[in-house]
Every structure is written in C-alpha cells, then in structure tokens.
Protein backbone atom coordinates (compact mmCIF):
# COMPACT_ATOMS: atom_id res chain seq x y z
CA UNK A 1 2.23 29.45 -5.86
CA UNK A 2 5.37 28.05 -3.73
CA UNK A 3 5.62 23.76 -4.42
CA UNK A 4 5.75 22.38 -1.22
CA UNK A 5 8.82 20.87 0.26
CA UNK A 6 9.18 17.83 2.05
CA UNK A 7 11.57 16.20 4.28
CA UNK A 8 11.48 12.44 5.30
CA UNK A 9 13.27 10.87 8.21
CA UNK A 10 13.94 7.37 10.24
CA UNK A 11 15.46 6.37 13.28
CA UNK A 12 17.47 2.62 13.21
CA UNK A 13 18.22 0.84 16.23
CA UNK A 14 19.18 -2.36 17.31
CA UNK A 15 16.18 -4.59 17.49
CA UNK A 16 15.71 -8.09 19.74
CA UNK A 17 17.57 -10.43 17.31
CA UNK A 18 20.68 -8.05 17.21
CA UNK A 19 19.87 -6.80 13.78
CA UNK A 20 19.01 -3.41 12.69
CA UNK A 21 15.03 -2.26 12.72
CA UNK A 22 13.92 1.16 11.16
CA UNK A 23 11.10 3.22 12.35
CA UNK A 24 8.10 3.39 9.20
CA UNK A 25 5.04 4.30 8.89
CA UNK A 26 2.22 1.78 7.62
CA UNK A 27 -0.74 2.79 5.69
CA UNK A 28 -2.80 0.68 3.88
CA UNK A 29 -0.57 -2.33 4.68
CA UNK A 30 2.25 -0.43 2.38
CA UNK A 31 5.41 0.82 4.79
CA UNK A 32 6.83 4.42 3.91
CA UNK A 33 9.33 6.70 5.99
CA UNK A 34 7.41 9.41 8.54
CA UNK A 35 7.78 12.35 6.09
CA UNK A 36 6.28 16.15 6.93
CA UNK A 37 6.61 19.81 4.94
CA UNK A 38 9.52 22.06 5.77
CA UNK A 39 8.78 24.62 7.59
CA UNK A 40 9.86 28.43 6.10
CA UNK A 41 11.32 29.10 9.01
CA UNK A 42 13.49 25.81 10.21
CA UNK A 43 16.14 23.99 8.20
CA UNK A 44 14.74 20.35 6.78
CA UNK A 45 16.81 19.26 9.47
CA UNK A 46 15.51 20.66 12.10
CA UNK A 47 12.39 19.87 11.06
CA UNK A 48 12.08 16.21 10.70
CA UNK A 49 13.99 16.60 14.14
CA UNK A 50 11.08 18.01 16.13
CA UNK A 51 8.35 15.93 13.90
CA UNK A 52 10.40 12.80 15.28
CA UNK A 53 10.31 13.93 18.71
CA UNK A 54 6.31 14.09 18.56
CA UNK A 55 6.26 10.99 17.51
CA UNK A 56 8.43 9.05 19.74
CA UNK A 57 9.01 10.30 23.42
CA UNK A 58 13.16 10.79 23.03
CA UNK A 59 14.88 13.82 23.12
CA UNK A 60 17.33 15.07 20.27
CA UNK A 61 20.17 14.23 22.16
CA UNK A 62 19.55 10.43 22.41
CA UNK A 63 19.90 10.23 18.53
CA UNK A 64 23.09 10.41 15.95
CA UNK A 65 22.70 11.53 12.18
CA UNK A 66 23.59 8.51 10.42
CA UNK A 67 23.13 8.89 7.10
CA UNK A 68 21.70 11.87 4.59
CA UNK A 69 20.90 10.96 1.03
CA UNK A 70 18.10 11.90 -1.31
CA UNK A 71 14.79 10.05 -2.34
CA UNK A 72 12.63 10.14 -4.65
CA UNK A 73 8.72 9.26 -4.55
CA UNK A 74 6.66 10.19 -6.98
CA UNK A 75 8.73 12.20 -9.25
CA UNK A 76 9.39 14.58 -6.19
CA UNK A 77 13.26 14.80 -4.72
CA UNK A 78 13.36 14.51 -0.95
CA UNK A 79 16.12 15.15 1.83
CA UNK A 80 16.51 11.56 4.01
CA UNK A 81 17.71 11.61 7.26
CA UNK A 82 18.42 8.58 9.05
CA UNK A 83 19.07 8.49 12.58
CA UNK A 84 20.75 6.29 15.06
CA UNK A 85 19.13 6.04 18.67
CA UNK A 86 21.43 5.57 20.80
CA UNK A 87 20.05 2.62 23.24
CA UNK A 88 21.31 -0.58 22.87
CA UNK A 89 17.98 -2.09 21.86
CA UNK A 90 15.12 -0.39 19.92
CA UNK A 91 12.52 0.03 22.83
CA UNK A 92 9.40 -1.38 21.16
CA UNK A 93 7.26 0.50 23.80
CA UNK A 94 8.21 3.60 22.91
CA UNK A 95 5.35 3.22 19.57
CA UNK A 96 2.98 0.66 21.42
CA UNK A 97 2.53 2.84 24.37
CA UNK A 98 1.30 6.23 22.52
CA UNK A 99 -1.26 3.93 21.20
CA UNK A 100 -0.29 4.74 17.69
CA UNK A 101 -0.75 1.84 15.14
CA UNK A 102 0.32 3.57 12.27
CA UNK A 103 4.26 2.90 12.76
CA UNK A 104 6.37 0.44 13.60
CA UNK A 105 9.84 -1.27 13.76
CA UNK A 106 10.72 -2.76 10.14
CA UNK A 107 13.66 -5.29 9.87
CA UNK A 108 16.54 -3.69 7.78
CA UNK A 109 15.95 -7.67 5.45
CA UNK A 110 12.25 -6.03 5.07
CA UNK A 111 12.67 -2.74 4.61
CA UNK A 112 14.27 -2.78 0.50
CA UNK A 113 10.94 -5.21 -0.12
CA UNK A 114 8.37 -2.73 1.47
CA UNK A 115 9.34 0.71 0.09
CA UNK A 116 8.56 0.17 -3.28
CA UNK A 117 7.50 3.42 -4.31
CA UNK A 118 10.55 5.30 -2.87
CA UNK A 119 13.90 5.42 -4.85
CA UNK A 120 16.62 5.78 -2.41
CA UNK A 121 19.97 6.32 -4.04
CA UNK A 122 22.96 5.32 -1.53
CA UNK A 123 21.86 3.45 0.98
CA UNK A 124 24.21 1.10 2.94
CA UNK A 125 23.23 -1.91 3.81
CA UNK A 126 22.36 -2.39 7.68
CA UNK A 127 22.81 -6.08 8.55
C-alpha cells in the first residue's frame, strides 16, 4: 500500500492595518494551513494550485510563489507553498461570501502562536 502524500499551501496578503494576513484553516478553534493529497497525476504544485482556486474565487494568475519550504506535522514531511496575491489589500469577502467559516485571514503576529503542531523550518518573518 502507497503512503499518502500531502501538500499544504497559503496565500499572504496585505491586510487592513498594512500588515501581512495568511489564509488558515480553523478547526476546533486550532488554525492549520489548507492542506489536500497529491494527486498521481499533477505535480504538488499544481495541486495545492487548483485546491486554492476552489477555495477562494481568484485565478492562478493573480498569485506569486513566495516562498517553498518543508513542514512537518505529525511526524509526516510536507511541501509548503506560500503565495502572494497580488491585490493591494487581502479582500476579506472573498472567504465571507462563499459562506465558508472554516478559514480565515490570520495576522502574520498570530500565526507562529496558532500553528503549534506544525514545524516549519525557514520561514521569514512577514511584518
């Protein structure tokens, strides 16, 4: 039997105060990165790509590969990609109007307190 392998992904923008917010996903009140399996056929890449774009109406083209580095959670090594969207301001409608509660915008101050159980080895700091 084939492990599964995962890819996890975020998209920073600018938020109201000027400072950087990422896009996470809450569950149980803990905060984690939108992850998903990569598929046989698709690079990891591509992947979190087109899971991003079904969760937030933007197009590839509107974001910029910021950053790649590796996590781990739970004794399993993950791919990272972090995104830059393009707009000057993160658009908080783009999560509140799908209706879907289960992500949000997480201050870049918030977002080293939140992810406890995911060991992210070089990461800037986004102030």
């Amino acid at each position: 039997m084939t492990e599964k392998r995962w890819v996890a992904g975020t998209i920073m923008a600018k938020g109201p105060e000027g400072k950087y917010v990422f896009l996470v996903k809450v569950e149980a009140e803990v905060h984690s990165f939108p992850t998903t399996e990569i598929s046989d056929v698709k690079t990891g890449l591509a992947t979190i790509l087109e899971t991003l774009k079904t969760i937030l109406p933007i197009k590839a083209t509107d974001l910029n590969l910021y950053e790649l580095t590796n996590a781990v959670v739970n004794d399993n090594r993950i791919p990272l990609f972090v995104f830059e969207f393009y707009d000057e301001e993160a658009d908080y409608r783009l999560l509140t109007e799908r209706g879907d509660h289960s992500l949000t915008w997480l201050h870049s101050d918030e977002l080293t307190k939140t992810l406890e159980k995911w060991e992210i080895s070089g990461v800037p700091q986004f102030k």
